[in-house]
C-alpha atoms as a PDB file:
ATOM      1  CA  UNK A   1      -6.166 -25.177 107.623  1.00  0.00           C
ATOM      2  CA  UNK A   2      -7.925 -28.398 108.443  1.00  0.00           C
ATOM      3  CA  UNK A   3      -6.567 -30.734 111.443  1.00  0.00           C
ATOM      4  CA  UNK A   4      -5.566 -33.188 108.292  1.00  0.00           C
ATOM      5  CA  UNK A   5      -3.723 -31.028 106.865  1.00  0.00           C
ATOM      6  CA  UNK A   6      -1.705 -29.843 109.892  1.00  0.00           C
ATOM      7  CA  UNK A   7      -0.939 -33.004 110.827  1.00  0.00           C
ATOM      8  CA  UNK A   8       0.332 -34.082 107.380  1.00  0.00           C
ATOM      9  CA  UNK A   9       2.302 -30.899 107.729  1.00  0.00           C
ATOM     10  CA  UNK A  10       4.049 -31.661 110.817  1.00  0.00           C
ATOM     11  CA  UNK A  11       4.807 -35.505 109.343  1.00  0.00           C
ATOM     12  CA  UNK A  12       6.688 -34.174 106.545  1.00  0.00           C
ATOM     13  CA  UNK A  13       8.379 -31.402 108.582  1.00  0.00           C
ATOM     14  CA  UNK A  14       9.824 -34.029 111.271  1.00  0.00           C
ATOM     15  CA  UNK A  15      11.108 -36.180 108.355  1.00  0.00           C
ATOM     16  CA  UNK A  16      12.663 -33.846 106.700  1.00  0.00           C
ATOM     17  CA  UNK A  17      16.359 -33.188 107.421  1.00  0.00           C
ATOM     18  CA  UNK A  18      17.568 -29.661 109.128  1.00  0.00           C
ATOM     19  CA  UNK A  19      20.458 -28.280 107.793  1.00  0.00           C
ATOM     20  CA  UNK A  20      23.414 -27.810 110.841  1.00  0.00           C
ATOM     21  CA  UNK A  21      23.582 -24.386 110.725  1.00  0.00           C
ATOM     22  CA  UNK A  22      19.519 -23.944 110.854  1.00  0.00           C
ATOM     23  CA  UNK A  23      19.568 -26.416 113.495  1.00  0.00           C
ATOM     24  CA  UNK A  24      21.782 -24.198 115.707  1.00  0.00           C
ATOM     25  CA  UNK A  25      19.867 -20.905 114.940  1.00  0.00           C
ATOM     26  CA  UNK A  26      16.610 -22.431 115.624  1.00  0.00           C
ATOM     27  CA  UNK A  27      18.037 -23.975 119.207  1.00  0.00           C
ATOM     28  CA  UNK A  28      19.526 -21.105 120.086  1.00  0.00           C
ATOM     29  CA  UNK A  29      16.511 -18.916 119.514  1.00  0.00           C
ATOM     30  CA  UNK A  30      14.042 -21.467 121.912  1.00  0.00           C
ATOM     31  CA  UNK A  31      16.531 -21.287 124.481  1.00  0.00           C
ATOM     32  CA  UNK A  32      16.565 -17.378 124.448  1.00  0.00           C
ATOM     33  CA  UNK A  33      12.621 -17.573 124.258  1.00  0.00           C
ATOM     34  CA  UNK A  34      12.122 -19.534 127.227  1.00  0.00           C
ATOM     35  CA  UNK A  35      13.992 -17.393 129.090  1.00  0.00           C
ATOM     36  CA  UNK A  36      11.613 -14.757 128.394  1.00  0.00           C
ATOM     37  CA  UNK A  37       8.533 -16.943 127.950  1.00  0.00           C
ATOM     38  CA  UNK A  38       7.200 -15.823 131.456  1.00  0.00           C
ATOM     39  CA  UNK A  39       7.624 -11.749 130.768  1.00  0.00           C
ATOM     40  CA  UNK A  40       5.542 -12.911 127.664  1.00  0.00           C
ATOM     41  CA  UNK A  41       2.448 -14.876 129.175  1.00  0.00           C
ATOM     42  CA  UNK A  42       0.065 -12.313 129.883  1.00  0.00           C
ATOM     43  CA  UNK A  43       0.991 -10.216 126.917  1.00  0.00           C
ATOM     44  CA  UNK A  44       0.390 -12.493 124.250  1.00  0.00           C
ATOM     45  CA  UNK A  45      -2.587 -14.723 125.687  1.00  0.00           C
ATOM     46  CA  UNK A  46      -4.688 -12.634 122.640  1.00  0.00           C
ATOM     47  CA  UNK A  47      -2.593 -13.792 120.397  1.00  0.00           C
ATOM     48  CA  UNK A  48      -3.014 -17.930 120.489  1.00  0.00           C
ATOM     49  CA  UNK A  49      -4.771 -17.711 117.300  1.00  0.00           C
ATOM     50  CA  UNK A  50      -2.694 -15.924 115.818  1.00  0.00           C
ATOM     51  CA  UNK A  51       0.679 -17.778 116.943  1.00  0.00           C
ATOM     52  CA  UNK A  52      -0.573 -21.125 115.844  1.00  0.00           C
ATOM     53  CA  UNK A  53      -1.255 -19.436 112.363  1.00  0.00           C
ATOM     54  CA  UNK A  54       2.456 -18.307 112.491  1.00  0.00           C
ATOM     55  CA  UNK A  55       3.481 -21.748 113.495  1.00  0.00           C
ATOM     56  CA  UNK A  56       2.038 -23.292 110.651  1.00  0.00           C
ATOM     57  CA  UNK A  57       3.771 -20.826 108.850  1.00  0.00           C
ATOM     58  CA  UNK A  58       6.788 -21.147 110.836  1.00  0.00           C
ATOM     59  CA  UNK A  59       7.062 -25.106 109.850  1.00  0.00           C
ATOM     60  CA  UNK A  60       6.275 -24.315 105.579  1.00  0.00           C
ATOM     61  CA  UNK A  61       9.874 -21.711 106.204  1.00  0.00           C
ATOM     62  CA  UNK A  62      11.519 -24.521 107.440  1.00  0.00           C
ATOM     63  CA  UNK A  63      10.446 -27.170 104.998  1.00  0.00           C
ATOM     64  CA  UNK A  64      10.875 -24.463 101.792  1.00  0.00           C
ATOM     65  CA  UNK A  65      15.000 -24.519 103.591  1.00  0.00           C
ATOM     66  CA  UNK A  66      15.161 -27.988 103.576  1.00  0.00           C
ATOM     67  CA  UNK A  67      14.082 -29.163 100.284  1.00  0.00           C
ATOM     68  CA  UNK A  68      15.784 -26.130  98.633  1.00  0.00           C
ATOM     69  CA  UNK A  69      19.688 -25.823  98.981  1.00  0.00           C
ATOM     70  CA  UNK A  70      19.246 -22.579  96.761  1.00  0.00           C
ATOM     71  CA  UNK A  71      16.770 -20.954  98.995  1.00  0.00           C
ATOM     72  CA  UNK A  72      19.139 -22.315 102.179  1.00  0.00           C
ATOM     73  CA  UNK A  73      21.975 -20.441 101.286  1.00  0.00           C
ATOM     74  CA  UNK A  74      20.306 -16.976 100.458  1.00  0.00           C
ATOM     75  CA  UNK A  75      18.143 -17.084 103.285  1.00  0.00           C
ATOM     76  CA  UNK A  76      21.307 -17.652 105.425  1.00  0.00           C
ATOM     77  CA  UNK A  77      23.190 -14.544 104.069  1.00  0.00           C
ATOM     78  CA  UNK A  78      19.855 -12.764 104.927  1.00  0.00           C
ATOM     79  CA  UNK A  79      20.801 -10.254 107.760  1.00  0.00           C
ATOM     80  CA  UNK A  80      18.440  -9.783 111.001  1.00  0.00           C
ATOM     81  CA  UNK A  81      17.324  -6.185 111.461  1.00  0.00           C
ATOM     82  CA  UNK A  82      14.969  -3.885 113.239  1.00  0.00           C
ATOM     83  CA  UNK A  83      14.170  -0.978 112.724  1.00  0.00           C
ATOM     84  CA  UNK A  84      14.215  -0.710 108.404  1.00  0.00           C
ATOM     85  CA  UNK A  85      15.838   2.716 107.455  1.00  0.00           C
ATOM     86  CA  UNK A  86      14.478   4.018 104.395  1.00  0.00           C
ATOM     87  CA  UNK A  87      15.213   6.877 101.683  1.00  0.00           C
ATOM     88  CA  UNK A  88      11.992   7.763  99.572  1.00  0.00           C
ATOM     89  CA  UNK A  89      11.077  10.655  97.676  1.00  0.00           C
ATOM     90  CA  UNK A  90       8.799  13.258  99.619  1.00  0.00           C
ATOM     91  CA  UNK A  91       8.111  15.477  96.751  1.00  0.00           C
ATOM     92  CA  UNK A  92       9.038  16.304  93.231  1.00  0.00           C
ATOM     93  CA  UNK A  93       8.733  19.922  91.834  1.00  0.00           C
ATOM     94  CA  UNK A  94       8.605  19.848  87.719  1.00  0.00           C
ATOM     95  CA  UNK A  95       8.437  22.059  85.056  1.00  0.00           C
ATOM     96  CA  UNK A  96       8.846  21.622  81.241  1.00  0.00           C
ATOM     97  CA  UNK A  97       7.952  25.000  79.010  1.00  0.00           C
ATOM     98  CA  UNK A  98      10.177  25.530  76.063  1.00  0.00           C
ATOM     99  CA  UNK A  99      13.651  26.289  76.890  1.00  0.00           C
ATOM    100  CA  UNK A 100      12.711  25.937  80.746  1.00  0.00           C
ATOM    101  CA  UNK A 101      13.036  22.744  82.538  1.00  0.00           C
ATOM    102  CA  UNK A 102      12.739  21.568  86.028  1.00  0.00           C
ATOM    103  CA  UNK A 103      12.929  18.792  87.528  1.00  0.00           C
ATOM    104  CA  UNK A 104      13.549  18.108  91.102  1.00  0.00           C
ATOM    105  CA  UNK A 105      13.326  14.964  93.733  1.00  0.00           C
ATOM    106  CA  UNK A 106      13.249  15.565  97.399  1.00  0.00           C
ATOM    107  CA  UNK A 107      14.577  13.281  99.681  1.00  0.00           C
ATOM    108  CA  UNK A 108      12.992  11.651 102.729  1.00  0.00           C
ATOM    109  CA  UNK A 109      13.934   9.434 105.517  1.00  0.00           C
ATOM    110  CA  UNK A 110      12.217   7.184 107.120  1.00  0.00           C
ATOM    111  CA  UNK A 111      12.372   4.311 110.361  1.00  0.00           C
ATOM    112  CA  UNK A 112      15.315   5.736 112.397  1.00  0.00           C
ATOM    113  CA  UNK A 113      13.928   6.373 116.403  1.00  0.00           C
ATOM    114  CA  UNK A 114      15.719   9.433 116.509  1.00  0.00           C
ATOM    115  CA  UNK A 115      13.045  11.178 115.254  1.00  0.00           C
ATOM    116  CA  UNK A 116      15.363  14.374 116.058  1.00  0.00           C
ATOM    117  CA  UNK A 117      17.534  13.247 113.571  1.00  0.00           C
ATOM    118  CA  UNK A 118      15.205  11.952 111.181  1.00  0.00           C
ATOM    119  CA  UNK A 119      13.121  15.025 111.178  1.00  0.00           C
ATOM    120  CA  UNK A 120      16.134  17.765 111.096  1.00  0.00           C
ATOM    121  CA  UNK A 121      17.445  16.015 108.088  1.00  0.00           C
ATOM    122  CA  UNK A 122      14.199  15.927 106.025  1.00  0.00           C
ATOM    123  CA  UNK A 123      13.187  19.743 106.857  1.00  0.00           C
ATOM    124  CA  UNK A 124      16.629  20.248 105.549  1.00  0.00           C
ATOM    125  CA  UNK A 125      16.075  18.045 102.441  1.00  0.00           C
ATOM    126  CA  UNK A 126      12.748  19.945 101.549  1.00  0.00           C
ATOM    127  CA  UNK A 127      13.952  23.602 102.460  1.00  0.00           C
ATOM    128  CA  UNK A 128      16.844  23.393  99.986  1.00  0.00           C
ATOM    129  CA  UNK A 129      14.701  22.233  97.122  1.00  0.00           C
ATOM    130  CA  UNK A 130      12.009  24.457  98.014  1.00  0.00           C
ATOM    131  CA  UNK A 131      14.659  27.318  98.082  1.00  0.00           C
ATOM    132  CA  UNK A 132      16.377  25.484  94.340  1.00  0.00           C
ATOM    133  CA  UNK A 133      12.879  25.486  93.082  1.00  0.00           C
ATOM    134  CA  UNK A 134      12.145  29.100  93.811  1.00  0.00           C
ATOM    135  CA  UNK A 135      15.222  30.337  92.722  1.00  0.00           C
ATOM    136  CA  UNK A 136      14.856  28.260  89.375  1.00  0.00           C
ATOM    137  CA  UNK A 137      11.447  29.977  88.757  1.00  0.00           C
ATOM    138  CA  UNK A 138      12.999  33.730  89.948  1.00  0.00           C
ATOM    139  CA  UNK A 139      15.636  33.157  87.338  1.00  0.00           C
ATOM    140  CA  UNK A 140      13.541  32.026  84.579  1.00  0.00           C
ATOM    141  CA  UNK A 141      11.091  34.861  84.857  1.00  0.00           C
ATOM    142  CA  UNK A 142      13.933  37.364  85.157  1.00  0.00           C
ATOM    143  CA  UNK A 143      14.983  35.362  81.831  1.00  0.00           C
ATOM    144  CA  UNK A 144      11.572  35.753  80.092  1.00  0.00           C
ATOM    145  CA  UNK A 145      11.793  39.347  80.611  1.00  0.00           C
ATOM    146  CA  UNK A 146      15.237  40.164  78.700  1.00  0.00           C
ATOM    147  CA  UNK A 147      14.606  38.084  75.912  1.00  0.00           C
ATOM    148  CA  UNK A 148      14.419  34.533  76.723  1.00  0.00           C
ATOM    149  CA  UNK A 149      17.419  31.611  77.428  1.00  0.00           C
ATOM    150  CA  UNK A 150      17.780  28.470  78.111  1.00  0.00           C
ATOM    151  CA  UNK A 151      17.375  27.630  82.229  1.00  0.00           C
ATOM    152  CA  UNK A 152      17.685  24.092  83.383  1.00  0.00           C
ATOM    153  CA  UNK A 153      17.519  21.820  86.752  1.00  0.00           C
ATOM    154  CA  UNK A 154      18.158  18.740  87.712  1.00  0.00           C
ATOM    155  CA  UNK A 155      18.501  17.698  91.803  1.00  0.00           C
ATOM    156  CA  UNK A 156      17.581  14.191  93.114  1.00  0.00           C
ATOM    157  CA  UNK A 157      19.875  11.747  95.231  1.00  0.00           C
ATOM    158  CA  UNK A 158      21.333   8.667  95.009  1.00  0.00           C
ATOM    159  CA  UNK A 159      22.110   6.138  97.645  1.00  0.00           C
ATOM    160  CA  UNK A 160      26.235   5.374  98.006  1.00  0.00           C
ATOM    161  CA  UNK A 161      26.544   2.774 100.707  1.00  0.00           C
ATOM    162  CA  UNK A 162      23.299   1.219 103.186  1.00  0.00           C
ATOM    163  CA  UNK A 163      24.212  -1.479 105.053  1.00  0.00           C
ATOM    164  CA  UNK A 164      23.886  -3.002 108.509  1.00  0.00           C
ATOM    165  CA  UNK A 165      25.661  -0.119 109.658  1.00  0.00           C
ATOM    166  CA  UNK A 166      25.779   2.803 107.199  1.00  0.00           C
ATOM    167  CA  UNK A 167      23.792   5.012 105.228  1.00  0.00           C
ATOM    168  CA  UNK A 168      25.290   7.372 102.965  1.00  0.00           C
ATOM    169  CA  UNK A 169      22.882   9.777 100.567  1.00  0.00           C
ATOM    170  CA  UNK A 170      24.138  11.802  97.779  1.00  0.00           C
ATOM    171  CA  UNK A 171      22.070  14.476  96.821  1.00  0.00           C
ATOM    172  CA  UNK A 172      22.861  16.730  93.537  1.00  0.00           C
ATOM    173  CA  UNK A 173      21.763  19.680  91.744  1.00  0.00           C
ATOM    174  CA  UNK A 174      22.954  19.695  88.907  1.00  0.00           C
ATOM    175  CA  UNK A 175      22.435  23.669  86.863  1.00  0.00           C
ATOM    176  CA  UNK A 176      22.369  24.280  83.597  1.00  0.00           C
ATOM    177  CA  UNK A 177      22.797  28.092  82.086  1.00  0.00           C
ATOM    178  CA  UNK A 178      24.930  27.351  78.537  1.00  0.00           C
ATOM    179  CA  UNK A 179      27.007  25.324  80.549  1.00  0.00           C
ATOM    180  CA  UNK A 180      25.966  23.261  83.452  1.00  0.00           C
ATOM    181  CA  UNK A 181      27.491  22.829  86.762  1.00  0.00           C
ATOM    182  CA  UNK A 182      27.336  20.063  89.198  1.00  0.00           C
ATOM    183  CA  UNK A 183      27.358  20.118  93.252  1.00  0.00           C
ATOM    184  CA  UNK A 184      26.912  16.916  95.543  1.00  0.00           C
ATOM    185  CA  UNK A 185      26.274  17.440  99.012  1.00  0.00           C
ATOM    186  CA  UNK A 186      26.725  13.663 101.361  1.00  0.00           C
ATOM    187  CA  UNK A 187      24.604  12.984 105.051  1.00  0.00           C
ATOM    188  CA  UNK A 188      26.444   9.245 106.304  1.00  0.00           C
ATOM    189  CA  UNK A 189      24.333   8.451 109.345  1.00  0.00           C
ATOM    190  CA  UNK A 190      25.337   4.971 111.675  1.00  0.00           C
ATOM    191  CA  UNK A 191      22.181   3.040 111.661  1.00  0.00           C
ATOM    192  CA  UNK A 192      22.969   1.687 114.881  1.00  0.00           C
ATOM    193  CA  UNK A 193      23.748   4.741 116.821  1.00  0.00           C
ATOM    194  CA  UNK A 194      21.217   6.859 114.936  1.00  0.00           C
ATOM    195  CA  UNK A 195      23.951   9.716 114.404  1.00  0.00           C
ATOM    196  CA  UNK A 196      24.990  11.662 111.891  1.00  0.00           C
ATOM    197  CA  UNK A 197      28.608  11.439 111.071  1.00  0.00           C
ATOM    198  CA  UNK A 198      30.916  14.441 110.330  1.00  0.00           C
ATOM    199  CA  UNK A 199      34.264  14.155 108.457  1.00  0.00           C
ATOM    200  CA  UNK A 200      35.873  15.822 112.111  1.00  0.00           C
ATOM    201  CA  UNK A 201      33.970  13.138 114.106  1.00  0.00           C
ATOM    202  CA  UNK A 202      35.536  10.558 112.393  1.00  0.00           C
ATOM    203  CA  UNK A 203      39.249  11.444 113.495  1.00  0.00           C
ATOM    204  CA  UNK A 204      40.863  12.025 116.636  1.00  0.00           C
ATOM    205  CA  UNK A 205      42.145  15.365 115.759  1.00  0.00           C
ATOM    206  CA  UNK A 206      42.180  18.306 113.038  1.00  0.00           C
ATOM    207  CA  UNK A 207      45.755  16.438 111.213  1.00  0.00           C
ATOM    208  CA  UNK A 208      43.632  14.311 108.854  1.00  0.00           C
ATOM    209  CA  UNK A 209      42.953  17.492 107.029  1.00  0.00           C
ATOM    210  CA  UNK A 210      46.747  17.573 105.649  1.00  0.00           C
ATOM    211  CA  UNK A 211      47.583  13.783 105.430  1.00  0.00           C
ATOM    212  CA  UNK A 212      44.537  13.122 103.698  1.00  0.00           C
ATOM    213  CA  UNK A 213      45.434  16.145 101.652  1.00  0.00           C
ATOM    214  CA  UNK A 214      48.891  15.035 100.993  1.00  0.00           C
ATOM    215  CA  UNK A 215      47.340  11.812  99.585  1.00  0.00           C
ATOM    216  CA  UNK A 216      45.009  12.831  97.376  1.00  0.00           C
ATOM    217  CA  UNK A 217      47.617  15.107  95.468  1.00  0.00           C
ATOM    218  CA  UNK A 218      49.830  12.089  95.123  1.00  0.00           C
ATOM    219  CA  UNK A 219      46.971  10.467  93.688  1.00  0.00           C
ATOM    220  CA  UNK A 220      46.178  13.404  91.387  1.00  0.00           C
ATOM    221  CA  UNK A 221      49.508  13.236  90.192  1.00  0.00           C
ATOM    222  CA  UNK A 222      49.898   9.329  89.515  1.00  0.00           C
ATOM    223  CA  UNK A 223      46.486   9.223  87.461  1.00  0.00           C
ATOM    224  CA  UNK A 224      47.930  12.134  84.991  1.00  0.00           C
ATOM    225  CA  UNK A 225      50.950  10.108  84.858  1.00  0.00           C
ATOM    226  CA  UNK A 226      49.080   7.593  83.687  1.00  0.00           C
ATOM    227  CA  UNK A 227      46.375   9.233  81.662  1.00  0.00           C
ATOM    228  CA  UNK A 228      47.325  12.723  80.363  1.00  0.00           C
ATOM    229  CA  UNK A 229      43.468  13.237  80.114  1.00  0.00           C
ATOM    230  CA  UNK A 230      42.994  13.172  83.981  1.00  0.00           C
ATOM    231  CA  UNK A 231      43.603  16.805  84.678  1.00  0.00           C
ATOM    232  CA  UNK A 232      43.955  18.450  88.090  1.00  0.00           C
ATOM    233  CA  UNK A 233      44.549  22.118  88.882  1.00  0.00           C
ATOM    234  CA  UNK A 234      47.501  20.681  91.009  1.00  0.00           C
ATOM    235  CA  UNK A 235      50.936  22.261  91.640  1.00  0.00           C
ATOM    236  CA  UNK A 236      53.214  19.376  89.365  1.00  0.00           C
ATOM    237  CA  UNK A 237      50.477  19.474  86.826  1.00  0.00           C
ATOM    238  CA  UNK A 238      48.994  23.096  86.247  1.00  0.00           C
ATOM    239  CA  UNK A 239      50.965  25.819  86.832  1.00  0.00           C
ATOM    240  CA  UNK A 240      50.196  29.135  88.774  1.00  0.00           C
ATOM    241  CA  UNK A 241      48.412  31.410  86.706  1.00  0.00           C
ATOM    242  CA  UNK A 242      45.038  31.172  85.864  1.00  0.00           C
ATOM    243  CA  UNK A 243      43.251  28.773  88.434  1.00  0.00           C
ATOM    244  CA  UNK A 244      43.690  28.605  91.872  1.00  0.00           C
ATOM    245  CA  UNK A 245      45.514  25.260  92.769  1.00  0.00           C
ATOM    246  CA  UNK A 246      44.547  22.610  94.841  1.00  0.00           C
ATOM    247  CA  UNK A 247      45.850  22.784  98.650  1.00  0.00           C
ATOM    248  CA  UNK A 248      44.219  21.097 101.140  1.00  0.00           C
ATOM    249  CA  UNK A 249      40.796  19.550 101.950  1.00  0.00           C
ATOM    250  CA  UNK A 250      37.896  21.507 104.039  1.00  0.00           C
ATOM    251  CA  UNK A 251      37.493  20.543 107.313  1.00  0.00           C
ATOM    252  CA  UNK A 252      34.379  19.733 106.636  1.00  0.00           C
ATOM    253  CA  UNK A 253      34.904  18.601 102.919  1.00  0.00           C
ATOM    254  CA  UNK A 254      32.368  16.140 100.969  1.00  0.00           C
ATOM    255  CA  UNK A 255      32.635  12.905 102.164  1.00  0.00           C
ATOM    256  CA  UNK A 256      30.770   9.431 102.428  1.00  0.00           C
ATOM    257  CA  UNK A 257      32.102   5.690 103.335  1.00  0.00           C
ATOM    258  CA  UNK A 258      31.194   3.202 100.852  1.00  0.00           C
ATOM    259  CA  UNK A 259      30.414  -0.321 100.576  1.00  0.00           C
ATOM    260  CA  UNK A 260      33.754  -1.381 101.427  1.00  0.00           C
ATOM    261  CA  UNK A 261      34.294   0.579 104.554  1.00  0.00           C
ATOM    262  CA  UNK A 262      36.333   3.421 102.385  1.00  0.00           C
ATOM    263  CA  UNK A 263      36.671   6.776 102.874  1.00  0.00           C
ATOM    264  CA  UNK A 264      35.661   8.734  99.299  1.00  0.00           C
ATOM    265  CA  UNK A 265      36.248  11.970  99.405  1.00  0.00           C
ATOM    266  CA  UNK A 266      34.091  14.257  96.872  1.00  0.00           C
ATOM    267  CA  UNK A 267      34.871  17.557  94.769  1.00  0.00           C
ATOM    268  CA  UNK A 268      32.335  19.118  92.868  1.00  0.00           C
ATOM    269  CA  UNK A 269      32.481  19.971  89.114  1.00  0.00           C
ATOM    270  CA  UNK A 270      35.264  23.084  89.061  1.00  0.00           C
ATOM    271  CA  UNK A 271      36.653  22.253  91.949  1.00  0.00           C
ATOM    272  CA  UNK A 272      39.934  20.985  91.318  1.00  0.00           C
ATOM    273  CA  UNK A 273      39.653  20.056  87.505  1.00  0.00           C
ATOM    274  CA  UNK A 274      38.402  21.328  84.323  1.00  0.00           C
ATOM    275  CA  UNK A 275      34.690  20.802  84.059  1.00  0.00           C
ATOM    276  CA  UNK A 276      34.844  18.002  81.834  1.00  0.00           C
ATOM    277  CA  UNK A 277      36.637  15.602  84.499  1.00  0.00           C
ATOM    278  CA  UNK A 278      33.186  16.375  86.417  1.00  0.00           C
ATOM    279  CA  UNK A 279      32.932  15.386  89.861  1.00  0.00           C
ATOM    280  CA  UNK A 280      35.724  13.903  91.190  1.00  0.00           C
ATOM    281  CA  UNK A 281      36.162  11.537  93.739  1.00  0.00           C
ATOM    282  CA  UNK A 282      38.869  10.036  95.846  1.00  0.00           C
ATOM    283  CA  UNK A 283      39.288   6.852  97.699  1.00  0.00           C
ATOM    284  CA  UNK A 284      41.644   7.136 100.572  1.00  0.00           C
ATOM    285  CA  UNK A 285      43.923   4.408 101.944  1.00  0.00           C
ATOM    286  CA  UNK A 286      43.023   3.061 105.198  1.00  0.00           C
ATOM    287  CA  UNK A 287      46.554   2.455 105.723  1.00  0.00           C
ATOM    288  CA  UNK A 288      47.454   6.373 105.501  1.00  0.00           C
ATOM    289  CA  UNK A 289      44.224   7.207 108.169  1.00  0.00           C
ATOM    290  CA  UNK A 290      44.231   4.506 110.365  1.00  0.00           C
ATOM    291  CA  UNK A 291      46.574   5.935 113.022  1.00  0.00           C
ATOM    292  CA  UNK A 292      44.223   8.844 113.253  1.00  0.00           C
ATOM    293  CA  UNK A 293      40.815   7.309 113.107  1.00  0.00           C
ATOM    294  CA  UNK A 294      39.019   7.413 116.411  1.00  0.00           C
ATOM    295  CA  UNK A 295      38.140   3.957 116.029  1.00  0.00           C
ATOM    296  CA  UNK A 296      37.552   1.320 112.675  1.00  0.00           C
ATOM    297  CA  UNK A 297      33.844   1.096 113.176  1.00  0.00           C
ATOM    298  CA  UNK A 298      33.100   2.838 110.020  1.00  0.00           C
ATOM    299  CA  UNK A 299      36.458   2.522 108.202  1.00  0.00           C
ATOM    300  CA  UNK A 300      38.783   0.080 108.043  1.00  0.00           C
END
């Protein structure tokens, strides 16, 4: 860019008006930088070039937010990270031959700093679907041998909540001998922490196990009031006989929080309904919880 230019560029960008709430972010962010201007000297001498490049580009941001109140507003609702937390897929295993069929997306995460974290969650990721994988291919051989079937496969993830704060991944396997079965395992990790959260972690002690409990078979109930077609193996609604009826939660029972700072809490296909209700899910009430969470970081 030509001294011409800049200067035309700098014209335009001091008569152009700033909106307030620019205005403040941009004043607030020199002040912070000349407080740390001096740290920065030596550092970023090799860098001139560069920083009048970014500059220029700097005042085109700036002029792009003031002559577009579109392009204001969504750059205001744009959030200030670091560190971007990704979910990608590492590796797929396939397989398509006649009555056979695989197919099978692993999970991997990327951009946390706990690389402990990071790393023991995508060795688990691959080791399961390297074990599904094998155990598909064991099965359809043993298959082959006594007169062929049909053998199917299905496992990938999906991603429930990622926000500033949270990260919940779903990943399912979904199997299919005649009938098909479906199992969803959750990982919710806090972004800013860089843990991983467990249902027990979330609660101050073991009694969320039979309130939330308690809830969720009032909420069984109410939806078969309702709709006679939403049907749980619930004491009020199935009988004792043939299925064993739903209880309590797991300690440990499938969980994630989603986008609205909820806690959903997951059965598989089978697991308290007949398997065309499919996976089931439950929102919970922060109202019922809130006495018992440790704190309403995560839900509230």
């Amino acid at each position: 860019m030509n001294d011409k230019k800049i200067e035309q560029l700098k014209e335009n960008y001091l008569n152009t008006r700033i909106p307030e709430e620019l205005e403040f972010m941009v004043i607030k962010a020199i002040k912070k930088s000349k407080l740390n201007e001096s740290k920065k000297n030596r550092k970023f001498k090799c860098l001139k070039v560069a920083g009048t490049s970014l500059a220029a580009s700097l005042a085109l941001f700036i002029i792009g937010i003031n002559t577009s109140s579109v392009f204001a507003q969504t750059m205001l609702k744009v959030p200030l990270v670091g560190n971007i937390v990704e979910v990608l897929t590492f590796r797929e295993y396939s397989l398509d031959e006649d009555t056979y069929n695989a197919n099978i997306k692993v999970p991997a995460i990327s951009g946390l700093e706990n690389k402990d974290l990071e790393n023991s969650l995508n060795e688990k990721y691959l080791q399961d679907n390297e074990k599904l994988y094998a155990q598909f291919k064991e099965e359809m051989e043993d298959m082959k041998e006594n007169g062929g079937g049909h053998l199917g496969v299905d496992s990938g993830y999906i991603i429930k909540t990622d926000n500033d704060r949270i990260l919940s991944i779903g990943r399912y396997v979904v199997n299919t001998v005649g009938s098909s079965s479906t199992i969803f395992k959750y990982d919710t990790i806090d972004k800013q922490k860089e843990v991983l959260l467990t249902l027990p972690s979330l609660f101050k002690d073991d009694s969320y196990v039979d309130i939330i409990s308690e809830n969720i078979k009032n909420q069984m109930l109410e939806q078969h009031s309702a709709d006679e077609n939403k049907y749980y193996w619930v004491r009020g609604i199935e009988e004792e006989g043939f299925v064993e009826l739903f209880e309590k939660i797991s300690i440990e029972q499938n969980y994630y929080i989603n986008s609205d700072n909820k806690l959903v809490i997951s059965f598989d296909k089978y697991e308290v309904a007949p398997g065309y209700m499919g996976v089931v899910e439950f929102v919970i009430p922060t109202e019922c919880i809130a006495d018992i969470l440790v704190g309403d970081d995560y839900i509230n």
